[in-house]
PDB file of N, CA and C in Angstrom:
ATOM      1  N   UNK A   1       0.803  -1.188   0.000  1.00  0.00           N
ATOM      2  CA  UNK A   1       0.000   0.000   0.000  1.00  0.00           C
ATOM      3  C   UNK A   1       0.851   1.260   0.000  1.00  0.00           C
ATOM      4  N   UNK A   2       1.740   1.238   0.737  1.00  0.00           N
ATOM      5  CA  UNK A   2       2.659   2.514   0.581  1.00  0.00           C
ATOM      6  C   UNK A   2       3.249   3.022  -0.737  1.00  0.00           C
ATOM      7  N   UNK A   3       3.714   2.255  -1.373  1.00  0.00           N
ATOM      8  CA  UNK A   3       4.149   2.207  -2.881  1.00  0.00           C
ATOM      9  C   UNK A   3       3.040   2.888  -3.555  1.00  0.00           C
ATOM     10  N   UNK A   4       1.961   2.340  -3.214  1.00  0.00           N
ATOM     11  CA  UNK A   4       0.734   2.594  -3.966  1.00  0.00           C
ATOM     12  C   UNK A   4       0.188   4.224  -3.445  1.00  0.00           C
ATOM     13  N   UNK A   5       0.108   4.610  -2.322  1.00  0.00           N
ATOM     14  CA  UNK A   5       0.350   5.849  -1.967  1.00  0.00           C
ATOM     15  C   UNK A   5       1.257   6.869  -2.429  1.00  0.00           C
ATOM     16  N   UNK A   6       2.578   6.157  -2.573  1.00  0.00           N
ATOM     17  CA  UNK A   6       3.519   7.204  -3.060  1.00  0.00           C
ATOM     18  C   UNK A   6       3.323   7.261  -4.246  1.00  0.00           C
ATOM     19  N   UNK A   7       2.693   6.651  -5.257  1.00  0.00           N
ATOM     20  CA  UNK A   7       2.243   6.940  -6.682  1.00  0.00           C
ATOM     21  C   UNK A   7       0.913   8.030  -7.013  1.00  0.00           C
ATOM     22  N   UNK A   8      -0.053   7.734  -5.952  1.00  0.00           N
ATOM     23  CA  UNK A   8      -0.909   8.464  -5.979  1.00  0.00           C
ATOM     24  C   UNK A   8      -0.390  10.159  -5.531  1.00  0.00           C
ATOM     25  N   UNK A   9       0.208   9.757  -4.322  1.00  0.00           N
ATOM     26  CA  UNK A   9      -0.015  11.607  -3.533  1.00  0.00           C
ATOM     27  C   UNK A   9       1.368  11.947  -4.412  1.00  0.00           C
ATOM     28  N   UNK A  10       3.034  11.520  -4.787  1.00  0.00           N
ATOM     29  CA  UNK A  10       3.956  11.683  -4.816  1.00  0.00           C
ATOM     30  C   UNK A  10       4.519  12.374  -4.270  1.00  0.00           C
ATOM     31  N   UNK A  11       5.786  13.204  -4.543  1.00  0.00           N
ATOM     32  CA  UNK A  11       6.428  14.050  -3.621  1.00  0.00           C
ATOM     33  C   UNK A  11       5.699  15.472  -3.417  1.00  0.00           C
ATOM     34  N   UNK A  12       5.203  15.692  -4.258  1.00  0.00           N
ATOM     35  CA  UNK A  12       4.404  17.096  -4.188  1.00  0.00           C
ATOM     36  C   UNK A  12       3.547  17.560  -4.803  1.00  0.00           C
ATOM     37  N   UNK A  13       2.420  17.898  -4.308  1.00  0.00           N
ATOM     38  CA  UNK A  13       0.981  18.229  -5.066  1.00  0.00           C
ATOM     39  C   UNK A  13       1.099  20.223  -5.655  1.00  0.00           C
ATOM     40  N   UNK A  14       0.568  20.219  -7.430  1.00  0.00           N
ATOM     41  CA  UNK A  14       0.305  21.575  -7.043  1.00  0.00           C
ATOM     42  C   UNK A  14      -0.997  21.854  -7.500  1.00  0.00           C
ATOM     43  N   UNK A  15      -0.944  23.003  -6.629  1.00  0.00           N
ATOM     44  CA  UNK A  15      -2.170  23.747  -6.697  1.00  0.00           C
ATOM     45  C   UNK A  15      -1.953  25.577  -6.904  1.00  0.00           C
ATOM     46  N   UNK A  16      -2.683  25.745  -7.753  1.00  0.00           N
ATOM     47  CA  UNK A  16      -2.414  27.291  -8.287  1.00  0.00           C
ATOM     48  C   UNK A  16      -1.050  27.692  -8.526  1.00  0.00           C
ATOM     49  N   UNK A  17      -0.278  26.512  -8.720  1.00  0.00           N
ATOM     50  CA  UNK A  17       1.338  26.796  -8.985  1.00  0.00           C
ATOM     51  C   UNK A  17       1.859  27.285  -7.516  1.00  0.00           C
ATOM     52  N   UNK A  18       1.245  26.898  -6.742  1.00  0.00           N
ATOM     53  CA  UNK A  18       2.228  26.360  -5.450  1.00  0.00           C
ATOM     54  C   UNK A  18       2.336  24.919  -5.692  1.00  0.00           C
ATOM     55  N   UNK A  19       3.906  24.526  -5.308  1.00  0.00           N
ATOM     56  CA  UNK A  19       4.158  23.315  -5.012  1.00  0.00           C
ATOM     57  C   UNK A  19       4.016  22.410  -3.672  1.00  0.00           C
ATOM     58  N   UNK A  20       3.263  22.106  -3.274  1.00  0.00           N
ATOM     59  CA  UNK A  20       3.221  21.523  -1.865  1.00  0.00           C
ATOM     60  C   UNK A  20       3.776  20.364  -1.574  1.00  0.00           C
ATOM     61  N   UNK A  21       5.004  20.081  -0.491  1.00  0.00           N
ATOM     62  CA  UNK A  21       5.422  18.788  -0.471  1.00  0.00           C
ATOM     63  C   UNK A  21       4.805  17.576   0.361  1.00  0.00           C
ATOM     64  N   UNK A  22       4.925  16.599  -0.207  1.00  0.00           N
ATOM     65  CA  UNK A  22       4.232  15.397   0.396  1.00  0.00           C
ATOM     66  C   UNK A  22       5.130  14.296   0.652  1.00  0.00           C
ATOM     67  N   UNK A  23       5.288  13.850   1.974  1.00  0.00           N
ATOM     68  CA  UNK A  23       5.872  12.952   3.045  1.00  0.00           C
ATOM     69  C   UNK A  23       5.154  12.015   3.707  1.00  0.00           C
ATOM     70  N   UNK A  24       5.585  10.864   3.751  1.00  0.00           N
ATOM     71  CA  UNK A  24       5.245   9.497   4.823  1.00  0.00           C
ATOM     72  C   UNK A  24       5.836  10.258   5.787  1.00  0.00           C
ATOM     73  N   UNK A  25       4.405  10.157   6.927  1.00  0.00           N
ATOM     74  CA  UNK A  25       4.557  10.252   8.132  1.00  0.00           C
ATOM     75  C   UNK A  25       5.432  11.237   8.819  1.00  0.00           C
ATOM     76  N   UNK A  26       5.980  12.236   8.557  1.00  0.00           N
ATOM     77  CA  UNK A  26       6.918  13.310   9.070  1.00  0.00           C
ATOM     78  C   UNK A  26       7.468  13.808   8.238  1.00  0.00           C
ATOM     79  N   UNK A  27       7.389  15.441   7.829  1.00  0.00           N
ATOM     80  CA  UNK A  27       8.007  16.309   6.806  1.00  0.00           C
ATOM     81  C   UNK A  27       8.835  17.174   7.817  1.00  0.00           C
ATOM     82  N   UNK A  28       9.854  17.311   7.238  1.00  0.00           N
ATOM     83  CA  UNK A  28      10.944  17.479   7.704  1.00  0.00           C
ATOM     84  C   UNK A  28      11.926  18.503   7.058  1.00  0.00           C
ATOM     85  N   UNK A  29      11.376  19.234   6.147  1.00  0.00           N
ATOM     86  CA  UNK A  29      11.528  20.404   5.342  1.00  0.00           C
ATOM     87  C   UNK A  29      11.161  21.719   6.036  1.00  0.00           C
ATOM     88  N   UNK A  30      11.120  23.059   5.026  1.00  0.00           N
ATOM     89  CA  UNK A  30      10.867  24.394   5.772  1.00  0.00           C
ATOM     90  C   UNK A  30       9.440  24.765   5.198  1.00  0.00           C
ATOM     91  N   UNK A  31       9.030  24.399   4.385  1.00  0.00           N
ATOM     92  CA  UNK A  31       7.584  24.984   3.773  1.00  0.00           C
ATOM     93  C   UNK A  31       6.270  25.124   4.872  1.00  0.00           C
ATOM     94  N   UNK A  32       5.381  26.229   4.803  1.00  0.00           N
ATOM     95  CA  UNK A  32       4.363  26.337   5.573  1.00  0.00           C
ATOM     96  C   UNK A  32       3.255  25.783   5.277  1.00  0.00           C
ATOM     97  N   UNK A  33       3.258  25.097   4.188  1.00  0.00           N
ATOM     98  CA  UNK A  33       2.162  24.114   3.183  1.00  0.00           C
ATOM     99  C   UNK A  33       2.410  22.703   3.316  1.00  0.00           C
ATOM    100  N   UNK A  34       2.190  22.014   3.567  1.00  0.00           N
ATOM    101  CA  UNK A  34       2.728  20.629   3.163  1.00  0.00           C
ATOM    102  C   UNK A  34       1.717  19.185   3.501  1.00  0.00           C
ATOM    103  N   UNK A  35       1.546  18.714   3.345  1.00  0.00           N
ATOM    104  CA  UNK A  35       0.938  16.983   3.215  1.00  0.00           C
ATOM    105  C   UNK A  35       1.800  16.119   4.073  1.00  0.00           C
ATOM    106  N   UNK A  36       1.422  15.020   4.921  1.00  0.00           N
ATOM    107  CA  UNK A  36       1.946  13.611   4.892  1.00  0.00           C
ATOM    108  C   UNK A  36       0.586  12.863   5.149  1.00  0.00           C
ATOM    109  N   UNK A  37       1.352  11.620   5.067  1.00  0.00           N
ATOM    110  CA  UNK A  37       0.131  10.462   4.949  1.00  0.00           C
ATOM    111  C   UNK A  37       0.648   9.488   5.739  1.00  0.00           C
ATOM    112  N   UNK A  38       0.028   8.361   6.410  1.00  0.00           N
ATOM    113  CA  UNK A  38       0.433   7.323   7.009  1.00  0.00           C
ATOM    114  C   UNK A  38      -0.760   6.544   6.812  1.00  0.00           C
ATOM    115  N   UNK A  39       0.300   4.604   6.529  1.00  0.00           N
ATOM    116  CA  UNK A  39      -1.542   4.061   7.081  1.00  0.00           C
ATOM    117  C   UNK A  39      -1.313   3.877   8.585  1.00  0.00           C
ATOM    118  N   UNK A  40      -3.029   3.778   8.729  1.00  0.00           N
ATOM    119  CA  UNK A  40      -3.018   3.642   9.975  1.00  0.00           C
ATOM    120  C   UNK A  40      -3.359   2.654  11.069  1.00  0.00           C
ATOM    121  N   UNK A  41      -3.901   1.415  10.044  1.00  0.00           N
ATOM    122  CA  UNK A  41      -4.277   0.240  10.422  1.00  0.00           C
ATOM    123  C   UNK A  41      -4.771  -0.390   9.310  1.00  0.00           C
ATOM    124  N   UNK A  42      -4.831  -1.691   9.218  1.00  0.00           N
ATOM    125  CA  UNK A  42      -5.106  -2.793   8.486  1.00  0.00           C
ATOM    126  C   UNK A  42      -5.945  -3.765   8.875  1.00  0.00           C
ATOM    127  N   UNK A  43      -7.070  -4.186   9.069  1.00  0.00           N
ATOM    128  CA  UNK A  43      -7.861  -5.053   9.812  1.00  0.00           C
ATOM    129  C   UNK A  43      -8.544  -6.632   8.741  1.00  0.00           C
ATOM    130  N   UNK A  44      -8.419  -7.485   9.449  1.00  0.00           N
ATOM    131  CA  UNK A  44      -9.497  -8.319   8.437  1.00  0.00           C
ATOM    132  C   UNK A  44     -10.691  -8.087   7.368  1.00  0.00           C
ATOM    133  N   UNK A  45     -10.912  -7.528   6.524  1.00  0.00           N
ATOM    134  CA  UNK A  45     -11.889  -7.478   6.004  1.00  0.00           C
ATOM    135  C   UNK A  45     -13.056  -8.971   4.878  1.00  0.00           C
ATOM    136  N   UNK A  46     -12.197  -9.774   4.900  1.00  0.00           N
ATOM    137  CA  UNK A  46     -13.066 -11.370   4.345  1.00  0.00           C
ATOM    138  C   UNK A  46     -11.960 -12.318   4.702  1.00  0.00           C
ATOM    139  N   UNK A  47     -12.919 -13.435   5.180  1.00  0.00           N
ATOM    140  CA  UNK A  47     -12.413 -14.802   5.207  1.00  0.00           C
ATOM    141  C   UNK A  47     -13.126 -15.333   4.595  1.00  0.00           C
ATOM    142  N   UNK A  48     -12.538 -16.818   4.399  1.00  0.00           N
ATOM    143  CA  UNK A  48     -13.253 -18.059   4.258  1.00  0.00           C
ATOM    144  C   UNK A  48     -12.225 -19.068   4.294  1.00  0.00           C
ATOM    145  N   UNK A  49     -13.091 -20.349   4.853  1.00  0.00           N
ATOM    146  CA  UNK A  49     -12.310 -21.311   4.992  1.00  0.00           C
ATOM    147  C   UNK A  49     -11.177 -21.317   5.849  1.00  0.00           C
ATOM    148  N   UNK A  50     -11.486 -20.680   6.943  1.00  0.00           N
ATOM    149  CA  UNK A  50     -10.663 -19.878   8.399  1.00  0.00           C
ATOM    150  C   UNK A  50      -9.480 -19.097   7.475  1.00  0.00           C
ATOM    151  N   UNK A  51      -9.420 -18.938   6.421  1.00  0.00           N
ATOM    152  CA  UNK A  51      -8.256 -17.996   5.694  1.00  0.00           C
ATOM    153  C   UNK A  51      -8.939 -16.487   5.185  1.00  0.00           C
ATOM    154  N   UNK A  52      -7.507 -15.845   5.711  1.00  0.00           N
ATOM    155  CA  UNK A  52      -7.919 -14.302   5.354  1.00  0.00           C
ATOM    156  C   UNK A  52      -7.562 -13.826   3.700  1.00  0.00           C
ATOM    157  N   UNK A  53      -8.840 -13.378   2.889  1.00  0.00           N
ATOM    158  CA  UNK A  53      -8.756 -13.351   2.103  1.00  0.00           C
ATOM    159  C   UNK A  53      -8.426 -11.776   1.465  1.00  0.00           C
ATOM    160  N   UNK A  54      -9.115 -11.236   2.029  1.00  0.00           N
ATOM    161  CA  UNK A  54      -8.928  -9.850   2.253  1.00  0.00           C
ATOM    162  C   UNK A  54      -8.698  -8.665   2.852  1.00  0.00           C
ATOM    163  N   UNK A  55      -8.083  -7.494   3.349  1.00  0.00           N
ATOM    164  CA  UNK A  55      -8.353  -6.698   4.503  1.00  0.00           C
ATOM    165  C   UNK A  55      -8.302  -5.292   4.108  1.00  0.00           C
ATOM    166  N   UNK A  56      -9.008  -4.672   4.753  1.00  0.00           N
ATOM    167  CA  UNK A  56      -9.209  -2.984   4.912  1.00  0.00           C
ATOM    168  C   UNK A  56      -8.054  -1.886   5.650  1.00  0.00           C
ATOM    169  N   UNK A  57      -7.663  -1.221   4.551  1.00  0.00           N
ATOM    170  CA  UNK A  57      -6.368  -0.707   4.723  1.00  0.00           C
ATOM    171  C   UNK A  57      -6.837   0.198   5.128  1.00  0.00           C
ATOM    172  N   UNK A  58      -6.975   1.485   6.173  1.00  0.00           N
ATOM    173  CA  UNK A  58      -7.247   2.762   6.583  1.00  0.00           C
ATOM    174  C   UNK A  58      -5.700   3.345   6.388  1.00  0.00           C
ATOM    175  N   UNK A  59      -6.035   4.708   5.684  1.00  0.00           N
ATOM    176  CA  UNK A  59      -4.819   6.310   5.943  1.00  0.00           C
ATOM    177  C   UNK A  59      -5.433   7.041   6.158  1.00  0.00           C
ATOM    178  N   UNK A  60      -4.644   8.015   6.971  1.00  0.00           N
ATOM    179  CA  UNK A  60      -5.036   9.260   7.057  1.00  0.00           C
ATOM    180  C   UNK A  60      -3.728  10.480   6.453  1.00  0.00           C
ATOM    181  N   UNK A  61      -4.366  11.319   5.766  1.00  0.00           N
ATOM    182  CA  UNK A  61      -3.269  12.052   4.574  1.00  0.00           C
ATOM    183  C   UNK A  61      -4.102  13.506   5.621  1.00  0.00           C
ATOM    184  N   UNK A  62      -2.413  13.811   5.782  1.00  0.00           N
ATOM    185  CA  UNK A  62      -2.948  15.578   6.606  1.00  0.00           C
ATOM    186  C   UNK A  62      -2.338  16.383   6.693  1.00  0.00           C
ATOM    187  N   UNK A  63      -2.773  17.640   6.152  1.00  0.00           N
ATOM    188  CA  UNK A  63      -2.705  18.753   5.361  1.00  0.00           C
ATOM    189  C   UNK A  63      -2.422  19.540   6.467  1.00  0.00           C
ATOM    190  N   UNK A  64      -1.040  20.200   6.265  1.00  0.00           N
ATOM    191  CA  UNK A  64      -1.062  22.144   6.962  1.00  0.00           C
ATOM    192  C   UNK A  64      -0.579  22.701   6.454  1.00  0.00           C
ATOM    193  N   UNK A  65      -0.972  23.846   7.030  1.00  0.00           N
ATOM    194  CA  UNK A  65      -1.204  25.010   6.117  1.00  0.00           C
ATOM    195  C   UNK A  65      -1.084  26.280   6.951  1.00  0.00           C
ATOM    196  N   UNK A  66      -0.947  28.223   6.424  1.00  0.00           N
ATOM    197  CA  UNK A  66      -0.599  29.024   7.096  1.00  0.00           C
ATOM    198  C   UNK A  66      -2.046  29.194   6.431  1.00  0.00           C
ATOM    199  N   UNK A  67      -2.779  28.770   5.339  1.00  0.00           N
ATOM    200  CA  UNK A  67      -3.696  29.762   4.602  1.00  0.00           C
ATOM    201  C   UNK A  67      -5.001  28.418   4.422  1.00  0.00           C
ATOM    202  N   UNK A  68      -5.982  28.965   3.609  1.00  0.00           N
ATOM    203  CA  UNK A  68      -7.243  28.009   3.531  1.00  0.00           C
ATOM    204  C   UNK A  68      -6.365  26.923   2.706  1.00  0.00           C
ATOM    205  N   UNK A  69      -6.943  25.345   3.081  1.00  0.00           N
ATOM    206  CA  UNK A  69      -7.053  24.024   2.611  1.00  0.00           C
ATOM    207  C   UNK A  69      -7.070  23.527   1.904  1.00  0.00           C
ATOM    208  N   UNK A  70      -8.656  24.437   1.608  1.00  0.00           N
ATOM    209  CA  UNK A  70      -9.828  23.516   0.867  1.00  0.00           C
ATOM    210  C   UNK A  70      -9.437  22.966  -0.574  1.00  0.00           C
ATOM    211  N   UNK A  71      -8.708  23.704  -1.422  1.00  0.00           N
ATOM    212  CA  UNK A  71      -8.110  23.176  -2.394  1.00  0.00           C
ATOM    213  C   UNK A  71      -7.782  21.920  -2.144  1.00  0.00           C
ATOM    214  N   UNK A  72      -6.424  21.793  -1.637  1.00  0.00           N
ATOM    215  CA  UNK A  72      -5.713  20.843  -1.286  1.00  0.00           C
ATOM    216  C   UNK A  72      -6.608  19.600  -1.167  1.00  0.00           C
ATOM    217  N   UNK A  73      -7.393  19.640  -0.274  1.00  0.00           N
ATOM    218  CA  UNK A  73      -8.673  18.654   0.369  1.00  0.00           C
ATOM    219  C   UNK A  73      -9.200  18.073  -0.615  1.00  0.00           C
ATOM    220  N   UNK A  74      -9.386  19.072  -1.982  1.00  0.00           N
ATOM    221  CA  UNK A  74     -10.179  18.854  -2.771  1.00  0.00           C
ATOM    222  C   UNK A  74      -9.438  18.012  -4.061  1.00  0.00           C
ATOM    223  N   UNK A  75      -8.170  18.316  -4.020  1.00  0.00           N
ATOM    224  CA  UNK A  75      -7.309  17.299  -5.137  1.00  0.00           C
ATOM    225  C   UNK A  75      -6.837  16.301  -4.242  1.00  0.00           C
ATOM    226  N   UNK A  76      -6.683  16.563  -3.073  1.00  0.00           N
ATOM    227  CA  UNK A  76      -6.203  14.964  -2.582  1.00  0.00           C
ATOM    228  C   UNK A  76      -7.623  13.917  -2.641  1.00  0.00           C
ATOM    229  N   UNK A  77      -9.084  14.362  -2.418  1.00  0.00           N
ATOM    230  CA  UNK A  77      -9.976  13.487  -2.372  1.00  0.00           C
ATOM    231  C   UNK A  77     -10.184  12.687  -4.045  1.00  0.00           C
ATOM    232  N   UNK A  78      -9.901  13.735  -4.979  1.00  0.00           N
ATOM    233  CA  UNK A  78      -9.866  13.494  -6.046  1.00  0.00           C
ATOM    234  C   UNK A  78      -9.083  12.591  -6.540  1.00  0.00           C
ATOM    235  N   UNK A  79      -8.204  12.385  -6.199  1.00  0.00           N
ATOM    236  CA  UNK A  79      -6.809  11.516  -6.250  1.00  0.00           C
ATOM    237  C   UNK A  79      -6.953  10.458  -5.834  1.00  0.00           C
ATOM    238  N   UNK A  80      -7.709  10.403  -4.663  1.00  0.00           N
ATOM    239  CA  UNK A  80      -7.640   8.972  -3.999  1.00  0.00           C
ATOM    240  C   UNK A  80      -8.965   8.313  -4.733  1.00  0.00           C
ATOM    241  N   UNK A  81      -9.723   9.192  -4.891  1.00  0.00           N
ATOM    242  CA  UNK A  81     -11.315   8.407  -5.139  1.00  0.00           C
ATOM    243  C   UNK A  81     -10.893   8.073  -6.619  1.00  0.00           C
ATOM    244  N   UNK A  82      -9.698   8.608  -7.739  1.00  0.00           N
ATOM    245  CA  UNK A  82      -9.754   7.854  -8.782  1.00  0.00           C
ATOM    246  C   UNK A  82      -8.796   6.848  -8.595  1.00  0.00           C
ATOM    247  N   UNK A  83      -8.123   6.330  -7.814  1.00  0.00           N
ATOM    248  CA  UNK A  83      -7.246   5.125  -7.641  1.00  0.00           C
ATOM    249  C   UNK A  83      -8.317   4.430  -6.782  1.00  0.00           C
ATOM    250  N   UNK A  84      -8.959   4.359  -6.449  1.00  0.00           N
ATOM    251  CA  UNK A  84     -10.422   2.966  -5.773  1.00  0.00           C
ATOM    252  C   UNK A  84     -10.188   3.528  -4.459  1.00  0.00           C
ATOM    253  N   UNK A  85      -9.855   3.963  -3.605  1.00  0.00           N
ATOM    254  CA  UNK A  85      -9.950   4.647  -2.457  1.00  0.00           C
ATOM    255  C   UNK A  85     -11.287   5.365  -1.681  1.00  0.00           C
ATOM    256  N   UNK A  86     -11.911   5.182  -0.903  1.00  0.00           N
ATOM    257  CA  UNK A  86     -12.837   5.333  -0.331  1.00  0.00           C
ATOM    258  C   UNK A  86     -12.747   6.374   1.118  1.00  0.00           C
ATOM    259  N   UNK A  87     -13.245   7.478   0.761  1.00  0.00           N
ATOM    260  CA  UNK A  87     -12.945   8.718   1.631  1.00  0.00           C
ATOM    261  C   UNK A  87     -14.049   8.317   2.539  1.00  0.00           C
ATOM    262  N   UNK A  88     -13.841   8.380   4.446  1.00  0.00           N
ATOM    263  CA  UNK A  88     -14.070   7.153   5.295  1.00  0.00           C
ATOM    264  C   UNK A  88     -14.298   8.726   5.740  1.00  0.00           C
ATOM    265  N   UNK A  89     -14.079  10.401   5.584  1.00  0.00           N
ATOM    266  CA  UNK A  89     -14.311  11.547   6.540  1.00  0.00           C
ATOM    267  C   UNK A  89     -12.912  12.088   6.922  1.00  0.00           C
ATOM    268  N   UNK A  90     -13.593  13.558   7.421  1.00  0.00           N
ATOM    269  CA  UNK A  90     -12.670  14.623   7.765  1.00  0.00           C
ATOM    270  C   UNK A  90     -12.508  14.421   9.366  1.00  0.00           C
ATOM    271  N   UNK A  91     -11.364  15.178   9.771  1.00  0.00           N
ATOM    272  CA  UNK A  91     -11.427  15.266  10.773  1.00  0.00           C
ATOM    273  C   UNK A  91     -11.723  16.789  11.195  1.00  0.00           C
ATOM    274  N   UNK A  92     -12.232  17.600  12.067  1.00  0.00           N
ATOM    275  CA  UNK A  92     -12.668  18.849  12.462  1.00  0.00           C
ATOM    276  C   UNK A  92     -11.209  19.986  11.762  1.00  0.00           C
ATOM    277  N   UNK A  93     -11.541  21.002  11.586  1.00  0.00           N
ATOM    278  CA  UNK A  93     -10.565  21.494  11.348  1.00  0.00           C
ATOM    279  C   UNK A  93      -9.527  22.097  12.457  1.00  0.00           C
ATOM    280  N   UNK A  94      -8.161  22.131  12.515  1.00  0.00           N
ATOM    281  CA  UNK A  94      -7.880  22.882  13.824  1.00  0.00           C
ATOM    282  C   UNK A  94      -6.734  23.805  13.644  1.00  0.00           C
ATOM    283  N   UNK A  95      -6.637  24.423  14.723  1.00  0.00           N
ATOM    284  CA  UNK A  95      -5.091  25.356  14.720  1.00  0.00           C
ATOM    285  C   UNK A  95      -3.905  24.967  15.807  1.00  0.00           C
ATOM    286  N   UNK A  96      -2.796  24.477  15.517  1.00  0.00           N
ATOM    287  CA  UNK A  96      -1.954  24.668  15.924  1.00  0.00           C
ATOM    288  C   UNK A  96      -1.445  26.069  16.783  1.00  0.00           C
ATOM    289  N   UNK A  97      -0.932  26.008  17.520  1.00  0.00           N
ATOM    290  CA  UNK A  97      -0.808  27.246  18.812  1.00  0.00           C
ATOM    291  C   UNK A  97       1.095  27.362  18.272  1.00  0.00           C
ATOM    292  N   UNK A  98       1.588  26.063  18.347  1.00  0.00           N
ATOM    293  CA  UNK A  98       3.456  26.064  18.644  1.00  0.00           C
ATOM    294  C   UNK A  98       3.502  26.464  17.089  1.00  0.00           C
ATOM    295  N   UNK A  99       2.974  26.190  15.834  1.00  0.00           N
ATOM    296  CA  UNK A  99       3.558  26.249  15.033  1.00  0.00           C
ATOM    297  C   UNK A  99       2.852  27.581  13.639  1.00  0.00           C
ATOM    298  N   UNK A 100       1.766  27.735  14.360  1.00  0.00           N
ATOM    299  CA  UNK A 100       0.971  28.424  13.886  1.00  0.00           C
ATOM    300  C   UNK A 100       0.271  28.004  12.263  1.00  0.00           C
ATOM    301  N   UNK A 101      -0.132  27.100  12.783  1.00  0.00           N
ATOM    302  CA  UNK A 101      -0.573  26.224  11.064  1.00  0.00           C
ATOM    303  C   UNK A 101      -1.819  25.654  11.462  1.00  0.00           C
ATOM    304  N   UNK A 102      -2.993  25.550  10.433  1.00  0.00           N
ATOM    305  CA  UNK A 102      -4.316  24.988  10.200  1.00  0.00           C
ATOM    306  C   UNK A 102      -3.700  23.403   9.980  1.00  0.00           C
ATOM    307  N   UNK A 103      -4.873  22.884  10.396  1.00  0.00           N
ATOM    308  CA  UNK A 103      -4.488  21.332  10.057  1.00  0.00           C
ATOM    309  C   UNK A 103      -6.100  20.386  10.041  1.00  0.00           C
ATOM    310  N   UNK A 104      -5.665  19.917   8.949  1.00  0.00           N
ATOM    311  CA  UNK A 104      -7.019  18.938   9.147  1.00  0.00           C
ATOM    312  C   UNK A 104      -6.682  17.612   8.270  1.00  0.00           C
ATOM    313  N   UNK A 105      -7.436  16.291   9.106  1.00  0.00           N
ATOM    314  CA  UNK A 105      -6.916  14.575   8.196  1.00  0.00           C
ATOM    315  C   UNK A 105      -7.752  14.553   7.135  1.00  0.00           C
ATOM    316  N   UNK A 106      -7.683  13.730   6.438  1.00  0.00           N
ATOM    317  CA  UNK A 106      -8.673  12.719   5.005  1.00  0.00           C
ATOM    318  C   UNK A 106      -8.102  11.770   5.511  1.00  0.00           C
ATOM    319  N   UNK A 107      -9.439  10.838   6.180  1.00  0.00           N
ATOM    320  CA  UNK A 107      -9.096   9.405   5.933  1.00  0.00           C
ATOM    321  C   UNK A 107      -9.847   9.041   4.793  1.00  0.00           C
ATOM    322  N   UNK A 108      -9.042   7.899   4.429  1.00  0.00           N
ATOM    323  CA  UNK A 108      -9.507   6.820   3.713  1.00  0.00           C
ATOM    324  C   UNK A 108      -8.857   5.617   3.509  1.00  0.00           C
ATOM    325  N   UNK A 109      -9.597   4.467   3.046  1.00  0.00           N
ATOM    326  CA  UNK A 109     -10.208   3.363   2.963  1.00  0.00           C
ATOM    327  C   UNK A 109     -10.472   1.852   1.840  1.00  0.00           C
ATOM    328  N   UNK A 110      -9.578   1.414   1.511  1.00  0.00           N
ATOM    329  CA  UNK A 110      -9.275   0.557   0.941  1.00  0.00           C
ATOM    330  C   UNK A 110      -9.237  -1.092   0.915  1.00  0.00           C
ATOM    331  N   UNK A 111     -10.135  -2.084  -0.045  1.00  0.00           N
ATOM    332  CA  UNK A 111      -9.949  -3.178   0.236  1.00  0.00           C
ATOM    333  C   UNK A 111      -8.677  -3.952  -0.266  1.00  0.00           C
ATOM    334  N   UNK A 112      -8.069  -4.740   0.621  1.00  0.00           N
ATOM    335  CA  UNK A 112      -6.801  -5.347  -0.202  1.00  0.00           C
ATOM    336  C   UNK A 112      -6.952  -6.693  -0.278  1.00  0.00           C
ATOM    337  N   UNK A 113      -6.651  -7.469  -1.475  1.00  0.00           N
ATOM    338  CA  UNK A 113      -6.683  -8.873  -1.517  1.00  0.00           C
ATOM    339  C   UNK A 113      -5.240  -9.878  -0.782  1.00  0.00           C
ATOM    340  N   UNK A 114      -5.037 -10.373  -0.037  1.00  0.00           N
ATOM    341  CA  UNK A 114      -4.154 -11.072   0.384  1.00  0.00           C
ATOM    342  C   UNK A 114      -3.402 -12.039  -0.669  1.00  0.00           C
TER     343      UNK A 114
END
């Protein structure tokens, strides 16, 4: 799945000719814009025949920012929902106090065949 993530989001999304960078799990750069993603669990999703046939991959991909989102929100949902990805909800929007940045998740939701 990660592979498959890093094809979808890649290193950096743009929008209005900003470049925004995108990182597994910790960005580690200077930009006030930026993306990472992690999954966040994997659970059984079908058996049979006491064998697991399938399971449900959950990520959450999350966005900060000094300025509005909603863009962003809006090509990452786009992105995922055309690779079979299933947007599972937002999380509330919030503000950071230490770093002074908006932040909000996209999860989503994926079946995987074993």
């Amino acid at each position: 799945m990660n592979s498959e993530l890093q094809v979808i989001l890649g290193d950096e999304i743009v929008i209005d000719d900003l470049k925004i960078p995108v990182a597994e799990i910790k960005y580690t750069g200077h930009e006030t814009t930026y993306i990472t993603w992690s999954v966040i669990v994997e659970t059984p999703g079908l058996n049979a025949n006491d064998e697991d046939i399938a399971s449900i991959v959950s990520v959450d991909i999350d966005i900060f920012s000094v300025n509005n989102f909603l863009k962003i929100a809006k090509e990452i949902k786009r992105r995922m929902k055309a690779n079979e990805w299933v947007w599972t909800g937002d999380s509330k929007e919030s503000f950071d106090e230490e770093t002074g940045l908006y932040y909000k998740t996209c999860t989503f939701e994926k079946e995987r065949m074993m």
